[in-house]
PDB file of N, CA and C in Angstrom:
ATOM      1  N   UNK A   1      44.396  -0.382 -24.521  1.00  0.00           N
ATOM      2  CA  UNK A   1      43.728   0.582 -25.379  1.00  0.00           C
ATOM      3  C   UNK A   1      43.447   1.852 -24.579  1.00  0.00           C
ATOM      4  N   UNK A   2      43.475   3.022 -24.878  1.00  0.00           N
ATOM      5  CA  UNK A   2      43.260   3.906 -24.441  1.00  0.00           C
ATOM      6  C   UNK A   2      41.688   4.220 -24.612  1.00  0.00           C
ATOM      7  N   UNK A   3      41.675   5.099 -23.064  1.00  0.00           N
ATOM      8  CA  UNK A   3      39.967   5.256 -22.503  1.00  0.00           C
ATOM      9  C   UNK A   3      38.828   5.590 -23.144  1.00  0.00           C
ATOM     10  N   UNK A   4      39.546   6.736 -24.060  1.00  0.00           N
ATOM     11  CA  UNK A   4      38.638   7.832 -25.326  1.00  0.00           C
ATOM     12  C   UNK A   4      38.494   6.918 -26.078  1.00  0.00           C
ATOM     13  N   UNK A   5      39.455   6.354 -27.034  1.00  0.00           N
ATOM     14  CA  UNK A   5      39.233   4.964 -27.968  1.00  0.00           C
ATOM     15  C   UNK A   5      38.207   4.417 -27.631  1.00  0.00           C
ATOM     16  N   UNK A   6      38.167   3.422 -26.504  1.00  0.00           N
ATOM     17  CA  UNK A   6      36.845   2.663 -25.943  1.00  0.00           C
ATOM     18  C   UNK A   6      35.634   3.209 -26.431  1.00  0.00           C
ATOM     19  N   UNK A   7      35.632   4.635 -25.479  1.00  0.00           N
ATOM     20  CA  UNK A   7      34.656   4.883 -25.395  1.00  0.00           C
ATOM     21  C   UNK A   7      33.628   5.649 -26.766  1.00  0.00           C
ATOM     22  N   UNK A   8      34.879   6.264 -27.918  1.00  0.00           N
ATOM     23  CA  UNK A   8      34.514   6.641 -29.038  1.00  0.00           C
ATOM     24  C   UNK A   8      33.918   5.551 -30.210  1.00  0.00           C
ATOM     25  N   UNK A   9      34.369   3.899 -29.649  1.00  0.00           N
ATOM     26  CA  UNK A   9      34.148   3.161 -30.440  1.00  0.00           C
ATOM     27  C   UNK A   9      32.630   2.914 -30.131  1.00  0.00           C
ATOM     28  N   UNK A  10      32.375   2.834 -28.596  1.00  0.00           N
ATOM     29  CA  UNK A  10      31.083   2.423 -28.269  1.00  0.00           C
ATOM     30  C   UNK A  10      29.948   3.276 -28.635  1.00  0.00           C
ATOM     31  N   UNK A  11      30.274   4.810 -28.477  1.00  0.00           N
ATOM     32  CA  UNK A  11      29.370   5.688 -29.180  1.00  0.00           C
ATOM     33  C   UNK A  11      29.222   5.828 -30.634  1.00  0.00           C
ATOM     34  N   UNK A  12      30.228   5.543 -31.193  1.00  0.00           N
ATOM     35  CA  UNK A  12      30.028   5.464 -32.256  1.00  0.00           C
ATOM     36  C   UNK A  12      29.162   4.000 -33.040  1.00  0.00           C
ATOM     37  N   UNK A  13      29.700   3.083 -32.292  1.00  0.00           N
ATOM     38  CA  UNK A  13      28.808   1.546 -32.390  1.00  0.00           C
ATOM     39  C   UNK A  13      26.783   2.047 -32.277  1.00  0.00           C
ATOM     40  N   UNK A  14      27.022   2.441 -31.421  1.00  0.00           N
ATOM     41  CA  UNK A  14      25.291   3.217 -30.854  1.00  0.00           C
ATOM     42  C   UNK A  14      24.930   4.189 -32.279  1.00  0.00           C
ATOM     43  N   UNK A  15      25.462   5.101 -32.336  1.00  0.00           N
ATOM     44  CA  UNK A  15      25.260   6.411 -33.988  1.00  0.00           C
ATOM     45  C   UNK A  15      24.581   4.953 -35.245  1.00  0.00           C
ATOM     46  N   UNK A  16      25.544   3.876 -35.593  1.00  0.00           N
ATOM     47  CA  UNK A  16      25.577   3.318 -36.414  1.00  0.00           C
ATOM     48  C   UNK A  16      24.508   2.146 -36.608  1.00  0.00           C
ATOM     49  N   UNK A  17      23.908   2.043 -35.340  1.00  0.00           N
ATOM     50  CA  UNK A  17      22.786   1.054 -34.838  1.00  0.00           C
ATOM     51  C   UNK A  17      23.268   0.105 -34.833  1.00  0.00           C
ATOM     52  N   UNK A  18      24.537  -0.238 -33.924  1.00  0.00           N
ATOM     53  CA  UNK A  18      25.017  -1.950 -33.737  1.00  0.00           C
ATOM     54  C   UNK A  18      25.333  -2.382 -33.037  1.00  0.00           C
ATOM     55  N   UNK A  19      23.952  -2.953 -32.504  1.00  0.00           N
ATOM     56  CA  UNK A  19      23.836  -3.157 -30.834  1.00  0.00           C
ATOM     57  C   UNK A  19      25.208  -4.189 -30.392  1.00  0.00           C
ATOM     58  N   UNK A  20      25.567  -5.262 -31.837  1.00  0.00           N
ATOM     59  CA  UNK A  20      26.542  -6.479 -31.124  1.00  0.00           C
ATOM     60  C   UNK A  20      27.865  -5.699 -31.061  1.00  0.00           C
ATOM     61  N   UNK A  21      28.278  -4.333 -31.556  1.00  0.00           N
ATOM     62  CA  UNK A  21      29.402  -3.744 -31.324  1.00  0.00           C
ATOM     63  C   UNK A  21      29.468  -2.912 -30.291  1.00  0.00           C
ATOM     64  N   UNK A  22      28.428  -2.526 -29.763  1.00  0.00           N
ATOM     65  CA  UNK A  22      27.638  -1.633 -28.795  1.00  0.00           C
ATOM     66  C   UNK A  22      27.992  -2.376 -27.297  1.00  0.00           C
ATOM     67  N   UNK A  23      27.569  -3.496 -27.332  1.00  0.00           N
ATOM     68  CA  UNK A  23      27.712  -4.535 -26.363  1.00  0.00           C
ATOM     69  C   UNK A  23      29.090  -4.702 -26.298  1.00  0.00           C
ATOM     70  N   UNK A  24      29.528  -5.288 -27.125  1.00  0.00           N
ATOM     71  CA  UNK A  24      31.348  -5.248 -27.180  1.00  0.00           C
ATOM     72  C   UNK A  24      31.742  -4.859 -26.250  1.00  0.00           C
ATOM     73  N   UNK A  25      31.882  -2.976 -26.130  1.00  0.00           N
ATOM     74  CA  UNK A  25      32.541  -2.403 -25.430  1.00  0.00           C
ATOM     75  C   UNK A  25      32.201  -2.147 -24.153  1.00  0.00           C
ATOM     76  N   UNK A  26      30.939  -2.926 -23.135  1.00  0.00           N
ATOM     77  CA  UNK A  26      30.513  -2.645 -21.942  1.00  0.00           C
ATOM     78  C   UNK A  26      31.249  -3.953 -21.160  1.00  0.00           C
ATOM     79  N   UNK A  27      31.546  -3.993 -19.653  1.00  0.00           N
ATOM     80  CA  UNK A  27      31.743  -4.883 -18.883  1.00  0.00           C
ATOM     81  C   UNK A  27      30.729  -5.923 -19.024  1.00  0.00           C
ATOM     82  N   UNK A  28      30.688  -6.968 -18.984  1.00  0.00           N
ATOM     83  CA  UNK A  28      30.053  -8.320 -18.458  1.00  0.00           C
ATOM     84  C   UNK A  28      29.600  -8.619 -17.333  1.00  0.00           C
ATOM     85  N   UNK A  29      30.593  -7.843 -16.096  1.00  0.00           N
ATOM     86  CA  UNK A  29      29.914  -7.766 -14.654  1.00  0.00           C
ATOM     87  C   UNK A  29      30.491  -6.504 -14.315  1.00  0.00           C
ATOM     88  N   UNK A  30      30.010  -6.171 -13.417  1.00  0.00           N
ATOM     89  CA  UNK A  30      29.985  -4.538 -12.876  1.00  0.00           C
ATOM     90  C   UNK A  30      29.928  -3.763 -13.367  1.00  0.00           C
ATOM     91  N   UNK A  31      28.795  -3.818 -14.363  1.00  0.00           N
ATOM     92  CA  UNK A  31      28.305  -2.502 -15.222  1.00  0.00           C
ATOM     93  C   UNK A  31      27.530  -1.522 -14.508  1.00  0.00           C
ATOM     94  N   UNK A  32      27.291  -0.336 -14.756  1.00  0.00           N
ATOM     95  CA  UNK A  32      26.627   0.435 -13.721  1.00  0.00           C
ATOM     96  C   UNK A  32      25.865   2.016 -14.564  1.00  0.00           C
ATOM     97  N   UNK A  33      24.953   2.199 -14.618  1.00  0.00           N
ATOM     98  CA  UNK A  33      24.459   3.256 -15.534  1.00  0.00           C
ATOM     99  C   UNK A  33      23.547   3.619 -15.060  1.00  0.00           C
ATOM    100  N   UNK A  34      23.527   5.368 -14.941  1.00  0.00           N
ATOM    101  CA  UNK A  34      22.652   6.040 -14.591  1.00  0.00           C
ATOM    102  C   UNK A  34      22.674   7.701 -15.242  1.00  0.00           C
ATOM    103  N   UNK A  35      21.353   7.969 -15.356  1.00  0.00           N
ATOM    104  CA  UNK A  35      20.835   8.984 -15.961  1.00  0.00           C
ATOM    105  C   UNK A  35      19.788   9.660 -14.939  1.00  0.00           C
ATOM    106  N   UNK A  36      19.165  10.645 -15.834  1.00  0.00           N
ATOM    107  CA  UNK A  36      17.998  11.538 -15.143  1.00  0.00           C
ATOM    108  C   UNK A  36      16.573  10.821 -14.987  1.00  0.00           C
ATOM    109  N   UNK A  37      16.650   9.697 -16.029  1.00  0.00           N
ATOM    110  CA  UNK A  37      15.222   8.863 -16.581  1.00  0.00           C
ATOM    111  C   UNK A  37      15.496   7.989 -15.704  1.00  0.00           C
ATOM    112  N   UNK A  38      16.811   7.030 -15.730  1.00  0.00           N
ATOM    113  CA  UNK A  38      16.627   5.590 -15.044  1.00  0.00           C
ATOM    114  C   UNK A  38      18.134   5.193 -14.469  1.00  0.00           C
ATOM    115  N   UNK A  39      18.103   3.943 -13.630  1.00  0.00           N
ATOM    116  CA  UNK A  39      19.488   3.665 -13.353  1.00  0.00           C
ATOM    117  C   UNK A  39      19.560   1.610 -13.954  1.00  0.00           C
ATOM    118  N   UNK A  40      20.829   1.345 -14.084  1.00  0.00           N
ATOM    119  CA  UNK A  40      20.937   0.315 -14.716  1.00  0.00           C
ATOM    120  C   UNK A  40      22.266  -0.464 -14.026  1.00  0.00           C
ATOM    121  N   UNK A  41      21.594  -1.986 -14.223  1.00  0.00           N
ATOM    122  CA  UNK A  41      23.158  -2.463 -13.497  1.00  0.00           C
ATOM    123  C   UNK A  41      23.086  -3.770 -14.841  1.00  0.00           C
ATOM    124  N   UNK A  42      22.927  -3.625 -15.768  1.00  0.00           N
ATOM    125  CA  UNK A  42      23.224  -4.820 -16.802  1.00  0.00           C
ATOM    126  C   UNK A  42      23.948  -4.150 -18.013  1.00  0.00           C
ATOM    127  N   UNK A  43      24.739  -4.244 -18.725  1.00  0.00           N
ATOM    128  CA  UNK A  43      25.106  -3.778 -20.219  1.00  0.00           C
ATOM    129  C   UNK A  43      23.813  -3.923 -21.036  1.00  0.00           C
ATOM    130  N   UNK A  44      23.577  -5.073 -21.171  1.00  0.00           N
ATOM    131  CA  UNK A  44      22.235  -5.728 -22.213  1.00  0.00           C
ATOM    132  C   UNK A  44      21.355  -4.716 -21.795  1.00  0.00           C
ATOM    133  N   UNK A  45      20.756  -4.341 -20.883  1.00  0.00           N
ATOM    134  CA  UNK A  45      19.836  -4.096 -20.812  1.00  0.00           C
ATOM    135  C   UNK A  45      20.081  -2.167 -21.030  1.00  0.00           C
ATOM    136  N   UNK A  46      21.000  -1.625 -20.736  1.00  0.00           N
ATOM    137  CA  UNK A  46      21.613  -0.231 -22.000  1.00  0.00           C
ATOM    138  C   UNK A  46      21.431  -0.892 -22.621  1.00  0.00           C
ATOM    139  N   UNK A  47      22.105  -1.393 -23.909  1.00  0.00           N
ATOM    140  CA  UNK A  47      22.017  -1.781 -25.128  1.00  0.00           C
ATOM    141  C   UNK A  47      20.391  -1.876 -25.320  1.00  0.00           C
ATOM    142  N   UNK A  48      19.698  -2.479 -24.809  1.00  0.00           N
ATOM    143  CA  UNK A  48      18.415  -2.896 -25.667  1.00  0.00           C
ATOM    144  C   UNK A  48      17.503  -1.543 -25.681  1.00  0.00           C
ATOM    145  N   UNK A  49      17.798  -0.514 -24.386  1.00  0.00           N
ATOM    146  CA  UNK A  49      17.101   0.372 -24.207  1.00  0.00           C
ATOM    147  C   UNK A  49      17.459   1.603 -25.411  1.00  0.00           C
ATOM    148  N   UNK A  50      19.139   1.406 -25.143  1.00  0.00           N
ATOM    149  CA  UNK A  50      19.667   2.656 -26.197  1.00  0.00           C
ATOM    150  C   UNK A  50      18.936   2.612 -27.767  1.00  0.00           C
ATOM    151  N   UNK A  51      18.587   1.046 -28.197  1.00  0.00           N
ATOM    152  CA  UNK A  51      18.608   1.156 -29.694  1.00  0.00           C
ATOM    153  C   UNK A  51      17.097   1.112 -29.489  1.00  0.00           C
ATOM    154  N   UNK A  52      16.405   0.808 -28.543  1.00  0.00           N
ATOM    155  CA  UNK A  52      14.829   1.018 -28.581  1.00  0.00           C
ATOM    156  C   UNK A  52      14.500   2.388 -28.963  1.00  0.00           C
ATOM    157  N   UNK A  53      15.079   3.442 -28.413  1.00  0.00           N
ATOM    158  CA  UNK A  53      15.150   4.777 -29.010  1.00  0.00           C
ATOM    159  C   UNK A  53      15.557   5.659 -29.087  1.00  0.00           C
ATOM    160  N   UNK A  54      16.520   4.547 -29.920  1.00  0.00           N
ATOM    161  CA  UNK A  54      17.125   5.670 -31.006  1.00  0.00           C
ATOM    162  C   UNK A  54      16.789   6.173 -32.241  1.00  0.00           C
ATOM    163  N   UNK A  55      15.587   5.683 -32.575  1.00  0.00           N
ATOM    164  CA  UNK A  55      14.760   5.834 -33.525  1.00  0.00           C
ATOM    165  C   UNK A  55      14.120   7.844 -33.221  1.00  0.00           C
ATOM    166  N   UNK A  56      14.400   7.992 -32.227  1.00  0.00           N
ATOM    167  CA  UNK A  56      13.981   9.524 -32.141  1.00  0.00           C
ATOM    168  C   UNK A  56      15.112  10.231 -32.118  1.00  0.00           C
ATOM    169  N   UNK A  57      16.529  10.042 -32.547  1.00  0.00           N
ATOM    170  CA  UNK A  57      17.511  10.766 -32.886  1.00  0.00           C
ATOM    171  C   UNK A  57      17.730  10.540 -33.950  1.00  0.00           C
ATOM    172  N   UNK A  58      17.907  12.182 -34.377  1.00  0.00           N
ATOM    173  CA  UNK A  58      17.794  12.216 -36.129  1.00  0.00           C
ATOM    174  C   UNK A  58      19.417  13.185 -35.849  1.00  0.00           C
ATOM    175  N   UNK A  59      20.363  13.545 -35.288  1.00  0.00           N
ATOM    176  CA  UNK A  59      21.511  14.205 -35.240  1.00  0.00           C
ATOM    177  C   UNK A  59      22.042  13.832 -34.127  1.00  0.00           C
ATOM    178  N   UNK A  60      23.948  13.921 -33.949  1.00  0.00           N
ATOM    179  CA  UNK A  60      24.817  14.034 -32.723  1.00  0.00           C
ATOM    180  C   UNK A  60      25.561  14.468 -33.053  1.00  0.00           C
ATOM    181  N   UNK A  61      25.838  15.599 -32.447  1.00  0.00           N
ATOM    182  CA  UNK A  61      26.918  16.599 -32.519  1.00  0.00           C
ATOM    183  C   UNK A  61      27.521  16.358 -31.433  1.00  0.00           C
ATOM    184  N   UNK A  62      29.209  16.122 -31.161  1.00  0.00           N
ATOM    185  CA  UNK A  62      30.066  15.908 -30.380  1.00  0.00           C
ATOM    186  C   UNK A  62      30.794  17.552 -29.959  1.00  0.00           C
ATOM    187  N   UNK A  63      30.546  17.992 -28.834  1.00  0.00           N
ATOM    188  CA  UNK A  63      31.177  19.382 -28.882  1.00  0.00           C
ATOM    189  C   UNK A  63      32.225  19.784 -28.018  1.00  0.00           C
ATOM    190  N   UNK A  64      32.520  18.655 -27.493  1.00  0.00           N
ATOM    191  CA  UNK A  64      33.698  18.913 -26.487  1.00  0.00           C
ATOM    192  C   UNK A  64      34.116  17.158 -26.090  1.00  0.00           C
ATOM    193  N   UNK A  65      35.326  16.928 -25.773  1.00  0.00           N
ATOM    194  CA  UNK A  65      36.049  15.586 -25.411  1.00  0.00           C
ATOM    195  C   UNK A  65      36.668  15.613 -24.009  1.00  0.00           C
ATOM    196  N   UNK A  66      36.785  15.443 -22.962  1.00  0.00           N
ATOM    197  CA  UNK A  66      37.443  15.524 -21.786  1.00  0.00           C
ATOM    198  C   UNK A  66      38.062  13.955 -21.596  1.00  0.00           C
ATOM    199  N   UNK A  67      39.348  13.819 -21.161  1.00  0.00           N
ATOM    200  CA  UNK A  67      39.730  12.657 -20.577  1.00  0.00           C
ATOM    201  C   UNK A  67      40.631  12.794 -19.449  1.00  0.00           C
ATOM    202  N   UNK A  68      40.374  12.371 -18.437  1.00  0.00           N
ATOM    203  CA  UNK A  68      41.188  12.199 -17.110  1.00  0.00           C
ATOM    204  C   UNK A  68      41.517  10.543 -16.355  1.00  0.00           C
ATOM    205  N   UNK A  69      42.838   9.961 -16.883  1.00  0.00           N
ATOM    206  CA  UNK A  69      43.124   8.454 -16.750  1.00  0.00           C
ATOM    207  C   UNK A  69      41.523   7.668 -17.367  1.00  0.00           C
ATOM    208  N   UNK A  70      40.838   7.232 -16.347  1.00  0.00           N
ATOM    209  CA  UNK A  70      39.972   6.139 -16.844  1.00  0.00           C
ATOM    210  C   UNK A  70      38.818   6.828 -17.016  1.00  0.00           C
ATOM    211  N   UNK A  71      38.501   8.017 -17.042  1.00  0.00           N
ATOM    212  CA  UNK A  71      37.348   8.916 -17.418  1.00  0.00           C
ATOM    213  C   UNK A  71      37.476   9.594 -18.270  1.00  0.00           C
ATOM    214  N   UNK A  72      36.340   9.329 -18.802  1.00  0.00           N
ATOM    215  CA  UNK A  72      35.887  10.248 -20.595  1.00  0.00           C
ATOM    216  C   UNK A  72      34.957  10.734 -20.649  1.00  0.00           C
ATOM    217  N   UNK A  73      34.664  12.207 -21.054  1.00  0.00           N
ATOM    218  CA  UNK A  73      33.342  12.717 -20.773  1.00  0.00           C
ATOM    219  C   UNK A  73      33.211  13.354 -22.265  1.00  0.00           C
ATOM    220  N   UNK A  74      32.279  13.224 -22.701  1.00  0.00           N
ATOM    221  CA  UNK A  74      31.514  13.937 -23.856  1.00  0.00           C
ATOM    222  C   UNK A  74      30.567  14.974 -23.819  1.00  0.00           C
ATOM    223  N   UNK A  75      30.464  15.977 -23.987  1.00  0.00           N
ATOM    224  CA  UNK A  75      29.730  16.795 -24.337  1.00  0.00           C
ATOM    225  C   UNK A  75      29.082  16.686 -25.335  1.00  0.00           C
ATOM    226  N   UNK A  76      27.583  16.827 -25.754  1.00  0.00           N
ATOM    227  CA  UNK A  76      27.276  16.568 -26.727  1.00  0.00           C
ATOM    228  C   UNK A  76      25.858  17.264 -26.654  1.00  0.00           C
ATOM    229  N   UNK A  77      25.269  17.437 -28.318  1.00  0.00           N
ATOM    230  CA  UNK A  77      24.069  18.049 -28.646  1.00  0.00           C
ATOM    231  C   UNK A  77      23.311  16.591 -29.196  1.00  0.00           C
ATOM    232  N   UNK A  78      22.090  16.458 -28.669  1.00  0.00           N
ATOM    233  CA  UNK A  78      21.550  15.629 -29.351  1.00  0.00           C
ATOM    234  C   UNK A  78      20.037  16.535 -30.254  1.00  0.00           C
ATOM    235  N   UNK A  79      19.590  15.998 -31.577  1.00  0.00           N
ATOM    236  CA  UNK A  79      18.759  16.798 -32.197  1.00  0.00           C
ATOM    237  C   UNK A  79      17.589  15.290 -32.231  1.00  0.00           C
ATOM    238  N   UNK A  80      16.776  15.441 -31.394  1.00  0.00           N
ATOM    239  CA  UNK A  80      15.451  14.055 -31.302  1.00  0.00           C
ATOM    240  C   UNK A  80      14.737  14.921 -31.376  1.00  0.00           C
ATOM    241  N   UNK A  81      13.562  13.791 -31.832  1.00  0.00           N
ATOM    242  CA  UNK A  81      12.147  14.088 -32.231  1.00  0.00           C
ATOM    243  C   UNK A  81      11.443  13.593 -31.520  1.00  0.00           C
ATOM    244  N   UNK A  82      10.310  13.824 -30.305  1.00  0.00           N
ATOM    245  CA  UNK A  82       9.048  13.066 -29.873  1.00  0.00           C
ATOM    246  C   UNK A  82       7.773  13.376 -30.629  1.00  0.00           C
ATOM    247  N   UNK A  83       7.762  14.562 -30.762  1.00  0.00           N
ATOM    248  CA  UNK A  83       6.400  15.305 -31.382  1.00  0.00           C
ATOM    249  C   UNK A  83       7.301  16.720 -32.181  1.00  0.00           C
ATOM    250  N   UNK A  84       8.059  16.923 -31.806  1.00  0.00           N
ATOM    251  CA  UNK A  84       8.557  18.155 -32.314  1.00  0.00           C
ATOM    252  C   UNK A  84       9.916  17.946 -32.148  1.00  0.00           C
ATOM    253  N   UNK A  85      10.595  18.667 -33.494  1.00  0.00           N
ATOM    254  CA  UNK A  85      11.946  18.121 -33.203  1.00  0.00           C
ATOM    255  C   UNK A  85      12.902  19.139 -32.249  1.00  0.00           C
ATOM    256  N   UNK A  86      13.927  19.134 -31.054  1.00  0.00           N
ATOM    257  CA  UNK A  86      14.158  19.804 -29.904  1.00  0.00           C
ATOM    258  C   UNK A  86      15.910  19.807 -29.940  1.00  0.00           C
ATOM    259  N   UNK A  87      16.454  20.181 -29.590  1.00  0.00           N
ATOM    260  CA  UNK A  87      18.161  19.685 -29.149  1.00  0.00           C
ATOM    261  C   UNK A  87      18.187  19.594 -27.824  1.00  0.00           C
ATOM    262  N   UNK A  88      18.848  18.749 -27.314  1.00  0.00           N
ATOM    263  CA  UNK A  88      19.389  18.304 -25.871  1.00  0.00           C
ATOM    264  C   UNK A  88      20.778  18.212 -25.961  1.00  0.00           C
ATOM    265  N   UNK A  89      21.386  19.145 -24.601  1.00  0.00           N
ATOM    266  CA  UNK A  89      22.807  18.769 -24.551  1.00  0.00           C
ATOM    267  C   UNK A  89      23.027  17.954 -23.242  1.00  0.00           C
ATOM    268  N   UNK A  90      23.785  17.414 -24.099  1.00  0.00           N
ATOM    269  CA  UNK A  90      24.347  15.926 -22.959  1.00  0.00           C
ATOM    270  C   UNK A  90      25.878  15.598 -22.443  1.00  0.00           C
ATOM    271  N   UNK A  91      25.563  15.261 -21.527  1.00  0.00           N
ATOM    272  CA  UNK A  91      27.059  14.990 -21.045  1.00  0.00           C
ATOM    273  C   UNK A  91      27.496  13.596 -20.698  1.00  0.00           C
ATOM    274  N   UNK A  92      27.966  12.963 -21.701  1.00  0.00           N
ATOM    275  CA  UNK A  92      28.302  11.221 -21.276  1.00  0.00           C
ATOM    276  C   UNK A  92      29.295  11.123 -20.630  1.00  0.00           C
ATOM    277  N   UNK A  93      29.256  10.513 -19.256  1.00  0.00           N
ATOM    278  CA  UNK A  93      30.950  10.387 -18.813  1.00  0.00           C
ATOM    279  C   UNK A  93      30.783   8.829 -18.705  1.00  0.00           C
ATOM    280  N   UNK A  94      32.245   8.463 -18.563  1.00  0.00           N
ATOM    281  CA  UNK A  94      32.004   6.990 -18.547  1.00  0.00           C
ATOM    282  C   UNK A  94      33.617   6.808 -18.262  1.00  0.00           C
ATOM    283  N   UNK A  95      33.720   5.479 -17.615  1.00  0.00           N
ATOM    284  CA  UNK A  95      34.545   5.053 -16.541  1.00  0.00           C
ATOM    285  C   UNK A  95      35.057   3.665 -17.593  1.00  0.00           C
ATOM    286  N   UNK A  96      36.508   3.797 -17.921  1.00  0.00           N
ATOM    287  CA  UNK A  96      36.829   2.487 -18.756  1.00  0.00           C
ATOM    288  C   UNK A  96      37.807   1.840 -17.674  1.00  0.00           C
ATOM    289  N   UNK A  97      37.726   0.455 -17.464  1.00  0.00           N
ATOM    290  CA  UNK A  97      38.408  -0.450 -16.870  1.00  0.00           C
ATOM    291  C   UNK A  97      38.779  -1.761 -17.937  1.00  0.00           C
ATOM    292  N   UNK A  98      40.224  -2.465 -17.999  1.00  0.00           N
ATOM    293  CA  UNK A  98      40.300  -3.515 -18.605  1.00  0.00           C
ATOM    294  C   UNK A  98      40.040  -3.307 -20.173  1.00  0.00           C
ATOM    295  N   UNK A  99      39.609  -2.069 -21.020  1.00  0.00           N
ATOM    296  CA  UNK A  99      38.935  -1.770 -22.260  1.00  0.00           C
ATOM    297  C   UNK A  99      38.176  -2.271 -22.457  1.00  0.00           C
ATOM    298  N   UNK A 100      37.264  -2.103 -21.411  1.00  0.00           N
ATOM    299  CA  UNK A 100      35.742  -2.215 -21.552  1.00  0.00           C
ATOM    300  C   UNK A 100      34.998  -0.878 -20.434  1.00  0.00           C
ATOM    301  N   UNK A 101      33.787  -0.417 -20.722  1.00  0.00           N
ATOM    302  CA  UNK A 101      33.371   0.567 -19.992  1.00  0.00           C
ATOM    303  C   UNK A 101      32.149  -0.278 -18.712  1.00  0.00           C
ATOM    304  N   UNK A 102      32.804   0.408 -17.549  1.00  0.00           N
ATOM    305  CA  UNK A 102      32.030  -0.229 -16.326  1.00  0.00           C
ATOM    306  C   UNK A 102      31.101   0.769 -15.851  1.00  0.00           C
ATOM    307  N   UNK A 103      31.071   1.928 -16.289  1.00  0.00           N
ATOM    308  CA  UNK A 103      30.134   3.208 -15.833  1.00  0.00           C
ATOM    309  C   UNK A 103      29.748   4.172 -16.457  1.00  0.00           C
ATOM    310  N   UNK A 104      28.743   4.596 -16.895  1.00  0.00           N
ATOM    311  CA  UNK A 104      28.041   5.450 -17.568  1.00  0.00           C
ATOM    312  C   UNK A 104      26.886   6.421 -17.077  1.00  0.00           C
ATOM    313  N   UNK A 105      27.480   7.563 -16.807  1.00  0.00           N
ATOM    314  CA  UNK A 105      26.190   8.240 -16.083  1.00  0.00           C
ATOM    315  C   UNK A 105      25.956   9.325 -17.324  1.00  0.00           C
ATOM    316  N   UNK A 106      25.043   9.432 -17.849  1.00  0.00           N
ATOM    317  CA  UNK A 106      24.649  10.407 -18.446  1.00  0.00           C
ATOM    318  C   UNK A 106      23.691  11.545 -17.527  1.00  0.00           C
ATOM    319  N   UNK A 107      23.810  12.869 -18.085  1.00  0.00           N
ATOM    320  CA  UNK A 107      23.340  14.197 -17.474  1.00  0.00           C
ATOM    321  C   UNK A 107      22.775  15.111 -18.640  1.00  0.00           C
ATOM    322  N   UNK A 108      21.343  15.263 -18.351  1.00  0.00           N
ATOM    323  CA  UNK A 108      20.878  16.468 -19.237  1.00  0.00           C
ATOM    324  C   UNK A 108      19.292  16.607 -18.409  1.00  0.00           C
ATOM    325  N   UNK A 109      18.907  17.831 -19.201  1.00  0.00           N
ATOM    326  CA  UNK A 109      17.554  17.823 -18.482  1.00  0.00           C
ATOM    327  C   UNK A 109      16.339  16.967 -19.530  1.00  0.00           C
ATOM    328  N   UNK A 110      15.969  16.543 -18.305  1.00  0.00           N
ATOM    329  CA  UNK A 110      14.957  15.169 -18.540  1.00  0.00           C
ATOM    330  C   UNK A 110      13.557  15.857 -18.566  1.00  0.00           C
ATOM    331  N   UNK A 111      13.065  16.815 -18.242  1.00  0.00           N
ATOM    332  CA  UNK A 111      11.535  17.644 -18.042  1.00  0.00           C
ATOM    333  C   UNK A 111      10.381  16.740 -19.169  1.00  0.00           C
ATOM    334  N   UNK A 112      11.283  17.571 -20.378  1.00  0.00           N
ATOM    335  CA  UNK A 112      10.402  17.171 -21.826  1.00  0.00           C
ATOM    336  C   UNK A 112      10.373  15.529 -21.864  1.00  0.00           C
ATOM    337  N   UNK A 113      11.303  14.752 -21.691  1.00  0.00           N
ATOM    338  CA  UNK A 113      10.899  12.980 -21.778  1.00  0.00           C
ATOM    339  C   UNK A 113       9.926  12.993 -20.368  1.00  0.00           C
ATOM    340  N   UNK A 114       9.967  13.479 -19.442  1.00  0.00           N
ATOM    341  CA  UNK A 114       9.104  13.557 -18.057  1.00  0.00           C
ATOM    342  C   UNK A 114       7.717  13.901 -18.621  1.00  0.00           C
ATOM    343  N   UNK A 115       7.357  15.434 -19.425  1.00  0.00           N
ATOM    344  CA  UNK A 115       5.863  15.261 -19.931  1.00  0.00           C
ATOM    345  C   UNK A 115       5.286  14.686 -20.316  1.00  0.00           C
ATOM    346  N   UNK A 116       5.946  13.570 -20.955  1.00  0.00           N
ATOM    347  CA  UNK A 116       5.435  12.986 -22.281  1.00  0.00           C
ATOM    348  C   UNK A 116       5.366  11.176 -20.979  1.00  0.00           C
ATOM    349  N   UNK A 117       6.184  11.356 -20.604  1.00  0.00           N
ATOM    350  CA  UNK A 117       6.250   9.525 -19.690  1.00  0.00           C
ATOM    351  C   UNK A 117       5.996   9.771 -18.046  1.00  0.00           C
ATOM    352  N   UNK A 118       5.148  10.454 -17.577  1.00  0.00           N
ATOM    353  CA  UNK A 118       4.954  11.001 -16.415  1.00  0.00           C
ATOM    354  C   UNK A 118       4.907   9.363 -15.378  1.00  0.00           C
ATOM    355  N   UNK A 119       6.005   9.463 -14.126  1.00  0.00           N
ATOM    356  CA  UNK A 119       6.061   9.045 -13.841  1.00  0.00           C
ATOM    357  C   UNK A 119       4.799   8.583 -12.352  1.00  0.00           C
ATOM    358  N   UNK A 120       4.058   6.943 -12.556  1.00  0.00           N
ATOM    359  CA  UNK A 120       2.869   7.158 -11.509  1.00  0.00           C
ATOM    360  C   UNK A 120       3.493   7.064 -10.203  1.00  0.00           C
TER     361      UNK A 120
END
């Protein structure tokens, strides 16, 4: 299967709220995920976090596609709500092996989830 495929199915599995299709498309072992908020070495445990809240995304706008062999990067606008509703642009890249995804680093600025979850 090709890389974008994978990875369009899994984001799109996430948009649709379905965590068991969501899961589908991550490795079983050597999963690896990291962001501005947190870093992750389980699929399940993305999955449980992604649909915990996603309840504060009310839009996703896809605005650009990049693919290079086993890397896929997304550009994207997200439109969430904490207290006020804001846009964030994001950049998903992610690493497909075997057609399943083993790496996911997401990139955006984290400040505004930082005010609100101040780290002790």
């Amino acid at each position: 299967m090709d890389p974008r495929d994978v990875v369009d199915a899994y984001l799109q599995a996430i948009l649709d709220r379905d965590p068991g299709e969501a899961r589908r498309w991550l490795a079983d072992t050597g999963f690896h995920y990291r962001s501005p908020i947190e870093t992750l070495e389980c699929a399940e445990a993305l999955v449980n976090q992604s649909f915990m809240s996603s309840g504060i995304v009310h839009h996703v706008r896809v605005r650009k596609v990049f693919a290079d062999g086993a890397d896929v990067c997304h550009v994207m606008e997200f439109t969430i709500q904490i207290s006020d509703k804001f846009k964030v642009d994001l950049v998903h890249w992610a690493t497909v092996e075997n057609d399943r995804i083993t790496r996911i680093e997401t990139i955006f600025d984290a400040s505004r989830y930082r005010e609100l979850f101040p780290v002790e």
